[in-house]
C-alpha atoms as a PDB file:
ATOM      1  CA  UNK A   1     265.476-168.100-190.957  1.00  0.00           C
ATOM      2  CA  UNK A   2     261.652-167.627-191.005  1.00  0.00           C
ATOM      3  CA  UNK A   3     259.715-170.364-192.242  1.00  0.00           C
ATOM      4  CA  UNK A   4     256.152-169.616-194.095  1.00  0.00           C
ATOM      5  CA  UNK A   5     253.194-172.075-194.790  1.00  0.00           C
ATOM      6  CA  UNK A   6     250.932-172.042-196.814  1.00  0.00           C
ATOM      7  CA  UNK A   7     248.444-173.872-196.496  1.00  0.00           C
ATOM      8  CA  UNK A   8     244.665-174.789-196.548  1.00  0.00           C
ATOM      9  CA  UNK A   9     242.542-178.126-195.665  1.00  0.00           C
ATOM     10  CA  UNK A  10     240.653-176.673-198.487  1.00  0.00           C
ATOM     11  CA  UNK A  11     242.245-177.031-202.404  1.00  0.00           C
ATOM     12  CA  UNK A  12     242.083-174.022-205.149  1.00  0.00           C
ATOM     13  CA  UNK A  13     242.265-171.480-203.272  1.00  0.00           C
ATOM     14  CA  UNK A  14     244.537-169.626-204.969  1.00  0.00           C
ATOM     15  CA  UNK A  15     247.408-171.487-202.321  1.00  0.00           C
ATOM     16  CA  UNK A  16     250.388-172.030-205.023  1.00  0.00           C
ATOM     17  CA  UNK A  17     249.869-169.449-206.530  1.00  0.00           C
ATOM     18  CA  UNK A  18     250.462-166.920-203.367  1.00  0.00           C
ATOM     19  CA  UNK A  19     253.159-169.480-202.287  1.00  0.00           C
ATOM     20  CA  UNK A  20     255.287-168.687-205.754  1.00  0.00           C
ATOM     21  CA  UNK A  21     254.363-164.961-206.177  1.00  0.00           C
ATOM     22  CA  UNK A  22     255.421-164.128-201.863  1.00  0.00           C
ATOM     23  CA  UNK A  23     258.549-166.519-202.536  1.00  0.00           C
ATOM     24  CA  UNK A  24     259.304-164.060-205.247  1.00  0.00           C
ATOM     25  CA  UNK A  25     259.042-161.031-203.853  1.00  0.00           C
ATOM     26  CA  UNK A  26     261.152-162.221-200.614  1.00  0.00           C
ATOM     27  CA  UNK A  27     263.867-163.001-203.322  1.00  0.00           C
ATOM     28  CA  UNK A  28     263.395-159.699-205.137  1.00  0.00           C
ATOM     29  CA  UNK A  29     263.756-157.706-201.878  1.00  0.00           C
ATOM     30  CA  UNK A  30     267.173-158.984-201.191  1.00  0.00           C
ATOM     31  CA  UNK A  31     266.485-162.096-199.203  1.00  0.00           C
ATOM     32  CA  UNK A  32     268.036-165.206-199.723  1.00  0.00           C
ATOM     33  CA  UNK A  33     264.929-167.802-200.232  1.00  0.00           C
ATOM     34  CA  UNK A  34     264.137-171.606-200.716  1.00  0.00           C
ATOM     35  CA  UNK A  35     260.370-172.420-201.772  1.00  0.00           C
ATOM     36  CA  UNK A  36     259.718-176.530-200.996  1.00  0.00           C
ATOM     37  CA  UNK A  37     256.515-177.605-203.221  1.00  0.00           C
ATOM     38  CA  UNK A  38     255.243-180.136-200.505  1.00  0.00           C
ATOM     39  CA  UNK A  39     252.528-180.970-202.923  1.00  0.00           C
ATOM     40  CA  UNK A  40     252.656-183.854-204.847  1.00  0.00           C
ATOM     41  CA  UNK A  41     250.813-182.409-207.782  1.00  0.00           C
ATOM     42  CA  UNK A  42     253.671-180.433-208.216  1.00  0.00           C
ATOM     43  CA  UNK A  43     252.291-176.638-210.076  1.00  0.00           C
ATOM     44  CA  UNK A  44     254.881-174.609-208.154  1.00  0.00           C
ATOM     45  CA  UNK A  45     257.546-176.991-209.509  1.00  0.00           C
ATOM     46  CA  UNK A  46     255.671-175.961-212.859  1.00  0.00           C
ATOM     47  CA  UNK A  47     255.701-172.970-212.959  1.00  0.00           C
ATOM     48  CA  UNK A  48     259.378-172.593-212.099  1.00  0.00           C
ATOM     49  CA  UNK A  49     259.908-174.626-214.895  1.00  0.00           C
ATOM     50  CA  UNK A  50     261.718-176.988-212.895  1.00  0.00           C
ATOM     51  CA  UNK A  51     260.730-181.381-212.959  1.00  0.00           C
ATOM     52  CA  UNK A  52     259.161-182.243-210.295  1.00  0.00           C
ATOM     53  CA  UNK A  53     261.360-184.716-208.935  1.00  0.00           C
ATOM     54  CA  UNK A  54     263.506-185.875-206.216  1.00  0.00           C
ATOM     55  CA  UNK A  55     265.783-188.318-206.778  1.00  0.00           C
ATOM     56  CA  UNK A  56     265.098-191.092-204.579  1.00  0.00           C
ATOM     57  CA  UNK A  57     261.533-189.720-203.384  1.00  0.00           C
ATOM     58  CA  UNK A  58     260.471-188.246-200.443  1.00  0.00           C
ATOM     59  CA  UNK A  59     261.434-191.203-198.457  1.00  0.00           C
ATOM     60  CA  UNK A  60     265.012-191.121-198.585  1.00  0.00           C
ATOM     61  CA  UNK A  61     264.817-186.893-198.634  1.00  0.00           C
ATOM     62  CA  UNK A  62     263.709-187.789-194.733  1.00  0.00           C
ATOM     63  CA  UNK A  63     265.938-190.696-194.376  1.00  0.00           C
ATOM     64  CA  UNK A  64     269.186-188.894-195.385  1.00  0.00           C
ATOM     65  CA  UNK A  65     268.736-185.272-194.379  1.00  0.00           C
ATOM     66  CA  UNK A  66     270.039-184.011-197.531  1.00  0.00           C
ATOM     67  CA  UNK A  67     268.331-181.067-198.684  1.00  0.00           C
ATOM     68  CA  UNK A  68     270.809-179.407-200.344  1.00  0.00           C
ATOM     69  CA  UNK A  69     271.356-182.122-202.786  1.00  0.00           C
ATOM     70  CA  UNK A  70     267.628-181.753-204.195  1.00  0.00           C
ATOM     71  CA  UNK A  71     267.795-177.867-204.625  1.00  0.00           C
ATOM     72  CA  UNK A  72     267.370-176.378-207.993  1.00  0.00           C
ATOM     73  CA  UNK A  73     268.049-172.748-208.543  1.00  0.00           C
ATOM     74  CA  UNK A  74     265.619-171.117-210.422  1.00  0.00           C
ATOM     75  CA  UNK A  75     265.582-168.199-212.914  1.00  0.00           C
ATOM     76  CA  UNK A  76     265.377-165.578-210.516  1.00  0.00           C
ATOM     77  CA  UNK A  77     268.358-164.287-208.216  1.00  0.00           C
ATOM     78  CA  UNK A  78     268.089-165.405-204.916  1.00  0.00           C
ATOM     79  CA  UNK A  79     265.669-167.915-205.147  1.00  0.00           C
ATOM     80  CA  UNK A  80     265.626-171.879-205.099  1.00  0.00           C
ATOM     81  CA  UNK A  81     263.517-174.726-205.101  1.00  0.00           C
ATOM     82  CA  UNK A  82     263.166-177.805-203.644  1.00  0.00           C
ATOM     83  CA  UNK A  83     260.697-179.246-205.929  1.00  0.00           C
ATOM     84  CA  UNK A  84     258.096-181.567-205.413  1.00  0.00           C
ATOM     85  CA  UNK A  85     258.006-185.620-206.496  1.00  0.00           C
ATOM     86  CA  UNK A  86     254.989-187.655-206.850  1.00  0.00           C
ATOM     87  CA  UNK A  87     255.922-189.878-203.922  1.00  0.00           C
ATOM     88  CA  UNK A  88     255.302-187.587-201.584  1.00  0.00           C
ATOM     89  CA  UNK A  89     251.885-188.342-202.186  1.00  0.00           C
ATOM     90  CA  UNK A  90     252.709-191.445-199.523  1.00  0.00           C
ATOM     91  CA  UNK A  91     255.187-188.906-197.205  1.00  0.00           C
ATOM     92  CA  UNK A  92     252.576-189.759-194.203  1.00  0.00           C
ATOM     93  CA  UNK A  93     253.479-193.516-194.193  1.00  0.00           C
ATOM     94  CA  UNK A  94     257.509-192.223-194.342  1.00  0.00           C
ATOM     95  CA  UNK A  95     256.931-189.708-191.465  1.00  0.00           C
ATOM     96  CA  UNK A  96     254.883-192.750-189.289  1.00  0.00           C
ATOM     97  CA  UNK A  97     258.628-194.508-189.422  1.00  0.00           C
ATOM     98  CA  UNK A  98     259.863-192.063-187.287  1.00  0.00           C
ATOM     99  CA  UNK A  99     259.771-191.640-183.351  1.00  0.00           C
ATOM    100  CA  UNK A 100     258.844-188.096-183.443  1.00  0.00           C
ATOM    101  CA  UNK A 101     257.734-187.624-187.471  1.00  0.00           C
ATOM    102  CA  UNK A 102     256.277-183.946-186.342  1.00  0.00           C
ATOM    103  CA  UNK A 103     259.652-182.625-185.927  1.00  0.00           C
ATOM    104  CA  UNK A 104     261.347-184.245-189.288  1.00  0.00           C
ATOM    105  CA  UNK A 105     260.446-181.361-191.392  1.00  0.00           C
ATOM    106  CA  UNK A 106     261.857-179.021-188.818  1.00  0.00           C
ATOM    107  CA  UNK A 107     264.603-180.829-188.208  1.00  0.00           C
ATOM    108  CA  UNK A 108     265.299-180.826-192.171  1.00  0.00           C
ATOM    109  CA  UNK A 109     264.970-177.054-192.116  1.00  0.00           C
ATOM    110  CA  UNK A 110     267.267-176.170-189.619  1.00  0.00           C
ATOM    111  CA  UNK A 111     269.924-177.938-191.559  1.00  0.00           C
ATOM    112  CA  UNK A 112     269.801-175.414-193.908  1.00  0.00           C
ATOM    113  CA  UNK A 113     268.415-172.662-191.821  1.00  0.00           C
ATOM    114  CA  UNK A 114     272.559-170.804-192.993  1.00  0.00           C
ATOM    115  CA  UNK A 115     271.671-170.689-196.083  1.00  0.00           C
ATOM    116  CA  UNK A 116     268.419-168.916-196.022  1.00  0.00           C
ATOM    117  CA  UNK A 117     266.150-166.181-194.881  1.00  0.00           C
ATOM    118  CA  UNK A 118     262.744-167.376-195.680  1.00  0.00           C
ATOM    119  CA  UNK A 119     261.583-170.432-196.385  1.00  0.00           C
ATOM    120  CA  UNK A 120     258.180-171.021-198.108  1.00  0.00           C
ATOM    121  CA  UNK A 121     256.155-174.250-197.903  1.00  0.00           C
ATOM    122  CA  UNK A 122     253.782-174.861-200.662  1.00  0.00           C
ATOM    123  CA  UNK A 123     251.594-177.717-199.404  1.00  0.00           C
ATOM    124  CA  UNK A 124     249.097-180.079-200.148  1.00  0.00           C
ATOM    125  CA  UNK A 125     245.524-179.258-199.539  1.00  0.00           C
ATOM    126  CA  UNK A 126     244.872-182.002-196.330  1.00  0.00           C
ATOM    127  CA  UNK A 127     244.955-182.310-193.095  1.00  0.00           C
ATOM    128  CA  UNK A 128     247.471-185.081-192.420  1.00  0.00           C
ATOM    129  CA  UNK A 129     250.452-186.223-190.317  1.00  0.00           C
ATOM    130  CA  UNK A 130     252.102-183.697-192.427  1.00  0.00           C
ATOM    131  CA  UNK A 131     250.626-180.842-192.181  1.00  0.00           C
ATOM    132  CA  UNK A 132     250.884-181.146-188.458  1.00  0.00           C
ATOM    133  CA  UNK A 133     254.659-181.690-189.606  1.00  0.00           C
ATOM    134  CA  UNK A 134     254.464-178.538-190.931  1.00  0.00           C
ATOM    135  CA  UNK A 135     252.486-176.927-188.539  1.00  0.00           C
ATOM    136  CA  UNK A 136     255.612-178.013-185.890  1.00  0.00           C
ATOM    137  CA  UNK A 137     258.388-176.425-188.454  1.00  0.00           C
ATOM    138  CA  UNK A 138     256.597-172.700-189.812  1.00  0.00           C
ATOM    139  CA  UNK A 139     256.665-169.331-188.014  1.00  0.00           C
ATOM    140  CA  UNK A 140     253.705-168.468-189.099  1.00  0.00           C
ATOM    141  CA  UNK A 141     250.893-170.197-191.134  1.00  0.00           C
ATOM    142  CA  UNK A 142     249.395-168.431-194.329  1.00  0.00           C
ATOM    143  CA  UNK A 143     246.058-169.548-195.170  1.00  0.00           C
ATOM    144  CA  UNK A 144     244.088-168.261-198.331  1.00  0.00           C
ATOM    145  CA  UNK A 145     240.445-168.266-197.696  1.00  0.00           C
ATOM    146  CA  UNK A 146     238.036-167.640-200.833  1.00  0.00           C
ATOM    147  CA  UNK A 147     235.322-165.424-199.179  1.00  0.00           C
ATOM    148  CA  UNK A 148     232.724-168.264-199.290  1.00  0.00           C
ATOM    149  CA  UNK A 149     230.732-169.756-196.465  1.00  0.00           C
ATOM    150  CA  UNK A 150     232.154-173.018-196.979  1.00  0.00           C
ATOM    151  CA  UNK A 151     235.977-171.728-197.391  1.00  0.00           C
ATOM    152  CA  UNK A 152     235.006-169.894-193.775  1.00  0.00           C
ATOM    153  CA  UNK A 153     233.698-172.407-192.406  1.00  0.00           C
ATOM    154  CA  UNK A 154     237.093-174.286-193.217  1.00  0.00           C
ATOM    155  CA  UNK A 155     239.408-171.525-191.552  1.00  0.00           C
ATOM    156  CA  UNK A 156     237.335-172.253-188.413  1.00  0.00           C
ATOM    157  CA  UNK A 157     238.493-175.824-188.293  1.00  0.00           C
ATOM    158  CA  UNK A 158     241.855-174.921-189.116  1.00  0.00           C
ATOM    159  CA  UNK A 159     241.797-172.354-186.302  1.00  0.00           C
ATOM    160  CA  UNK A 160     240.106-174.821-183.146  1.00  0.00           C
ATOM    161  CA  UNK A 161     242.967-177.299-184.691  1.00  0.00           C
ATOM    162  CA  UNK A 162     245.399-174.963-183.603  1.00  0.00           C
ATOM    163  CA  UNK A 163     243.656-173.949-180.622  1.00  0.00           C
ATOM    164  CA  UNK A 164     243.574-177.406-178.918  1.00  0.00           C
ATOM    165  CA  UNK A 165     246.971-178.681-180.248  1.00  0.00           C
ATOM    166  CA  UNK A 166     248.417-175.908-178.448  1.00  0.00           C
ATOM    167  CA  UNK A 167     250.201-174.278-181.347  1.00  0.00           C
ATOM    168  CA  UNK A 168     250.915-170.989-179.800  1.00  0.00           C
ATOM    169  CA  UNK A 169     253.778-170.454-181.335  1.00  0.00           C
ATOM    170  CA  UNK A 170     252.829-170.432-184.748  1.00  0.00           C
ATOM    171  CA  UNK A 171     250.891-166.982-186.590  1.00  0.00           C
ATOM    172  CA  UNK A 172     247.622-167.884-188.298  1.00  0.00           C
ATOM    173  CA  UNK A 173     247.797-165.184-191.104  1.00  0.00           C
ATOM    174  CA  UNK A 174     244.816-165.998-193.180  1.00  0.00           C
ATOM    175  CA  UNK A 175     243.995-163.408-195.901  1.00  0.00           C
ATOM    176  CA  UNK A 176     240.838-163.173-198.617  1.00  0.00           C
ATOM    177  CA  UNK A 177     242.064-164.699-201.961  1.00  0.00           C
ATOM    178  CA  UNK A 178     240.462-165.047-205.585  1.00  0.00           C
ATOM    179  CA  UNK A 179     237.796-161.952-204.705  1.00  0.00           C
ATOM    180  CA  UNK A 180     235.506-161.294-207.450  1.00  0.00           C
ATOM    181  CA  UNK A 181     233.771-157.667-206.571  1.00  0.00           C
ATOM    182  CA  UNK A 182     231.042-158.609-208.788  1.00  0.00           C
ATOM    183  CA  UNK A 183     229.538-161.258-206.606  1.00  0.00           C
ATOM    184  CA  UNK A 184     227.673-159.841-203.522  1.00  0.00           C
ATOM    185  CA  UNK A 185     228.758-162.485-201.379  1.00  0.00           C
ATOM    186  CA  UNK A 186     232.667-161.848-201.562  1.00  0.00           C
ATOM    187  CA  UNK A 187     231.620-158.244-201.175  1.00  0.00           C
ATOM    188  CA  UNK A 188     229.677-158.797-198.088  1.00  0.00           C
ATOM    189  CA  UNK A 189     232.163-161.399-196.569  1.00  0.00           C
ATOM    190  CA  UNK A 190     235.037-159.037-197.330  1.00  0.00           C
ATOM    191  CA  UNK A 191     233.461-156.323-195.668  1.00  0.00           C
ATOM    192  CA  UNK A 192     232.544-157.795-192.405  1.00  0.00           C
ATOM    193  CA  UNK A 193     234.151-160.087-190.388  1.00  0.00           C
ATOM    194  CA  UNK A 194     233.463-159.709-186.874  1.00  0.00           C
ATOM    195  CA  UNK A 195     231.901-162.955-186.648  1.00  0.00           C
ATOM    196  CA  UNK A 196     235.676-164.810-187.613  1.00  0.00           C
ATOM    197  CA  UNK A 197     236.862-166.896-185.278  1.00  0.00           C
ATOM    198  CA  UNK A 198     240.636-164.712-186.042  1.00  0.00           C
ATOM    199  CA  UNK A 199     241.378-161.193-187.688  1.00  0.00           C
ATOM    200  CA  UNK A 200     241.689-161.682-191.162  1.00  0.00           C
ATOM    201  CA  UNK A 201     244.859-159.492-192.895  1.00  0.00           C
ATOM    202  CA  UNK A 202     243.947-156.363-194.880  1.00  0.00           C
ATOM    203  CA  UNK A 203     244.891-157.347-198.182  1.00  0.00           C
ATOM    204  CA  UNK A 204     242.640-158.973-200.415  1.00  0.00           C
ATOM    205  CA  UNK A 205     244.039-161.098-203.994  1.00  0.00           C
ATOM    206  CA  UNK A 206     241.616-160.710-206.552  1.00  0.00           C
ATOM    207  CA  UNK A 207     240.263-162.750-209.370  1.00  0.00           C
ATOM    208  CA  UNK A 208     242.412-162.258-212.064  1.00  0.00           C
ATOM    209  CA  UNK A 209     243.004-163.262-215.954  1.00  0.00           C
ATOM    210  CA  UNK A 210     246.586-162.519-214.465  1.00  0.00           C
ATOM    211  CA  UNK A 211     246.948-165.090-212.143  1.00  0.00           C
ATOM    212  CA  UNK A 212     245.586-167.391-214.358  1.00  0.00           C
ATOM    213  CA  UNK A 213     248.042-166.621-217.550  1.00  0.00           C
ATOM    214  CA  UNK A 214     250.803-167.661-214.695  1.00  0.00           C
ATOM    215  CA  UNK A 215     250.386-171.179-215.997  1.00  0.00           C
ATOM    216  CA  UNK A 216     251.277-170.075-219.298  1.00  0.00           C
ATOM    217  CA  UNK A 217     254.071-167.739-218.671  1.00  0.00           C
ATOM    218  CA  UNK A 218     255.462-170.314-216.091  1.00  0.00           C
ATOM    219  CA  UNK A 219     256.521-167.385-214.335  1.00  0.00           C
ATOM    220  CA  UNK A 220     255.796-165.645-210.974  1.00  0.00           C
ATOM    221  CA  UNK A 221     252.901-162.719-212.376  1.00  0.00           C
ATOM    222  CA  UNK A 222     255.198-160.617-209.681  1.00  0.00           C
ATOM    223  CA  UNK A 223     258.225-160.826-212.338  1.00  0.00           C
ATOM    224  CA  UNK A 224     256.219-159.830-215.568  1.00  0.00           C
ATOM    225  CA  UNK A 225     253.017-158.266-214.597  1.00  0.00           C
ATOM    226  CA  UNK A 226     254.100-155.722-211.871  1.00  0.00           C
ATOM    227  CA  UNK A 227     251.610-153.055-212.797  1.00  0.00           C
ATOM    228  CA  UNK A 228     248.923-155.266-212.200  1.00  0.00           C
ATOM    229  CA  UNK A 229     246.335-154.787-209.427  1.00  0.00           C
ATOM    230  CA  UNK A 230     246.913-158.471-208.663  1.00  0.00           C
ATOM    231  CA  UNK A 231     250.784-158.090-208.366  1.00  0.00           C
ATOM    232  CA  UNK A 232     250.028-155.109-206.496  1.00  0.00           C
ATOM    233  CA  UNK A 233     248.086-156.953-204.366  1.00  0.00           C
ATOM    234  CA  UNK A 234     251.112-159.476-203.584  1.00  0.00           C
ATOM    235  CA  UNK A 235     253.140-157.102-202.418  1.00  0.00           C
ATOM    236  CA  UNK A 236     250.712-155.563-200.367  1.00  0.00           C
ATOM    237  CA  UNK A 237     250.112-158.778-198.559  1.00  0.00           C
ATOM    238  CA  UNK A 238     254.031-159.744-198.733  1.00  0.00           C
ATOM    239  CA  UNK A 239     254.023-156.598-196.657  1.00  0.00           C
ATOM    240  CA  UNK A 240     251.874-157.495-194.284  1.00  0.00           C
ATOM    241  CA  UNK A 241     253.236-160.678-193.848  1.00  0.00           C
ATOM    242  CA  UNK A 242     256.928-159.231-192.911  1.00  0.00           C
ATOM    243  CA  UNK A 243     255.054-157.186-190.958  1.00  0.00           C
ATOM    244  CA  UNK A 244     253.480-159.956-189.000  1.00  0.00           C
ATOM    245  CA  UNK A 245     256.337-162.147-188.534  1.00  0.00           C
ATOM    246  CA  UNK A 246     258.102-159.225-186.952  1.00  0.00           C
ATOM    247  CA  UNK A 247     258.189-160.659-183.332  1.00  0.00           C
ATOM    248  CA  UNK A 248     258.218-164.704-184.006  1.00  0.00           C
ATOM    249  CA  UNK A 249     261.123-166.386-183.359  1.00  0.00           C
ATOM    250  CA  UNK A 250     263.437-167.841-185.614  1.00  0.00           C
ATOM    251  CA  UNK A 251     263.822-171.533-186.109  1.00  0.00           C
ATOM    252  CA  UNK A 252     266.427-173.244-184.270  1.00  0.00           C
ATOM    253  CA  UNK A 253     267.844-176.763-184.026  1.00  0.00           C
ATOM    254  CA  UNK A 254     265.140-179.313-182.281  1.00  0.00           C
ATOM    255  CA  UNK A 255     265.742-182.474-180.693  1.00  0.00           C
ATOM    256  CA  UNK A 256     266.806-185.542-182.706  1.00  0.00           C
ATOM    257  CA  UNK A 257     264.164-187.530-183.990  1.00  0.00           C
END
């Protein structure tokens, strides 16, 4: 089982919408999948058209270890969703209970690490006991960066973070998202970035009416707008992604905590 992040310190970027439209396309290429919406706000829960709601809140999900009971399937083959709940807008304070709360979420996933082949973590835009939570459980981190100053300024801290928490083992695959070619900046950000503090992947997601409408089809754009330059783009970066998680390892059981 491979477990994918994504995830920015940064909010709308364009996160949820790459975490629904990547979980899709794992599903749609044969691969068993789970997508958790870790953010309290819930829109990947939306547009699944699943409540976002876990019966007895994020508390007892840690408590009890019982994943499986809070999975929904969703209309697609081959994918399911753990969807979000409101409370985990307190899931720090329910980690902090815990002797070692960075390795709950792990230790979570592995219990269902049978069922799967991907996991993808939709999660909240902060920097928090867990993210680093997160950061413990995921092969490989996937950050969407809008080609601003500000947004790369952001991947830097996210990158020293890593850097001096010694978090080797995870891939930092951060990739341009919400590009509009009209604006001179994105073009000029896009074009060069030897000055990035880590390689940025190929694929760029542009601004889209597409991605937008995916509020009102409540659907992954992947499933309904394939000939789309933004779908395209998906499954260019999907691609990319495989491609980079190639040689990490798979997650395995941790120590009890």
């Amino acid at each position: 089982m491979k477990v994918l992040a994504l995830y920015n310190i940064k909010g709308g970027v364009g996160k949820t919408a790459a975490a629904v439209n990547l979980a899709h396309l794992a599903s749609e290429a044969g691969h068993s999948t789970l997508l958790w919406d870790l953010d309290p706000q819930g829109a990947a829960s939306f547009y699944f058209r699943v409540k976002p709601q876990v019966e007895g809140g994020g508390q007892r999900l840690l408590k009890r270890r019982e994943l499986d009971d809070h999975v929904r399937a969703t209309d697609f083959p081959g994918l399911d969703l753990l969807p979000a709940d409101f409370s985990y807008r307190h899931l720090d304070l329910d980690l902090s209970e815990y002797k070692k709360p960075t390795r709950r979420i792990r230790k979570l996933l592995t219990e269902v690490a049978m069922d799967y082949d991907y996991v993808v973590l939709d999660c909240a835009p902060s920097i928090s006991l867990v993210s680093e939570s997160v950061f413990a459980a995921a092969d490989a981190l996937v950050v969407p960066t809008i080609p601003t100053l500000l947004s790369l300024r952001t991947l830097g801290q996210i990158v020293r973070f890593f850097r001096e928490a010694g978090l080797e083992h995870v891939k930092l695959l951060p990739f341009y998202s919400m590009v509009d070619s009209r604006k001179t900046l994105h073009r000029a950000i896009v074009s060069d970035s030897s000055g990035l503090e880590c390689r940025m992947l190929l694929t760029c997601i542009p601004y889209a009416a597409d991605v937008e409408r995916m509020g009102l089809r409540r659907a992954p754009l992947t499933s309904y707008s394939r000939a789309s330059a933004a779908a395209q783009a998906f499954r260019d970066l999907w691609g990319e992604i495989q491609a980079g998680l190639e040689d990490t390892p798979a997650v395995a059981p941790s120590d009890s905590g």
